[in-house]
Protein backbone atom coordinates (compact mmCIF):
# COMPACT_ATOMS: atom_id res chain seq x y z
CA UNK A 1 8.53 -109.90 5.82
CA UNK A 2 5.27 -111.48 7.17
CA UNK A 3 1.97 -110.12 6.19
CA UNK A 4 0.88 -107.42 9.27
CA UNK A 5 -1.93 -108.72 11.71
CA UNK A 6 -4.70 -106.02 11.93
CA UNK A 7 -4.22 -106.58 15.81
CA UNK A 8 -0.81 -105.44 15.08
CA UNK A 9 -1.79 -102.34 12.94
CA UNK A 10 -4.36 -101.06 15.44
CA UNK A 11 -1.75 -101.18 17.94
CA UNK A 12 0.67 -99.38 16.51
CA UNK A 13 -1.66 -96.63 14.94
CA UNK A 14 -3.08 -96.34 18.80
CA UNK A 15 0.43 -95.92 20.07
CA UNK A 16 0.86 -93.56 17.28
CA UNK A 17 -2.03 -91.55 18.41
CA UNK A 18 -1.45 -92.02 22.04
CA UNK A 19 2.18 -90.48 21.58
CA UNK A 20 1.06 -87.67 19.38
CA UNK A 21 -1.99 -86.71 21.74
CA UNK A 22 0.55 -86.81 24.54
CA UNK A 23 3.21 -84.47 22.88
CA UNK A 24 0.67 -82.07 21.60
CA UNK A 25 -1.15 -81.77 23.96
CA UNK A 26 0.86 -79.86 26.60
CA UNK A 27 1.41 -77.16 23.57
CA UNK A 28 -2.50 -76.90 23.27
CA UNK A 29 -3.05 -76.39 26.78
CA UNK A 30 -0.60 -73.58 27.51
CA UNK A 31 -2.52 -71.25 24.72
């Protein structure tokens, strides 16, 4: 396995956090 850019790992994380925002956030609003 190569080593991970940081590019790489910020991308993911933000997809990460993109996808969790969007999924939650539907739940959040309906309170």
């Amino acid at each position: 396995m190569e080593q991970l850019d940081a590019t790489t790992i910020m991308m993911v994380a933000g997809l990460i956090l993109i996808i969790g925002i969007i999924f939650d956030w539907p739940h959040n609003r309906k309170k």
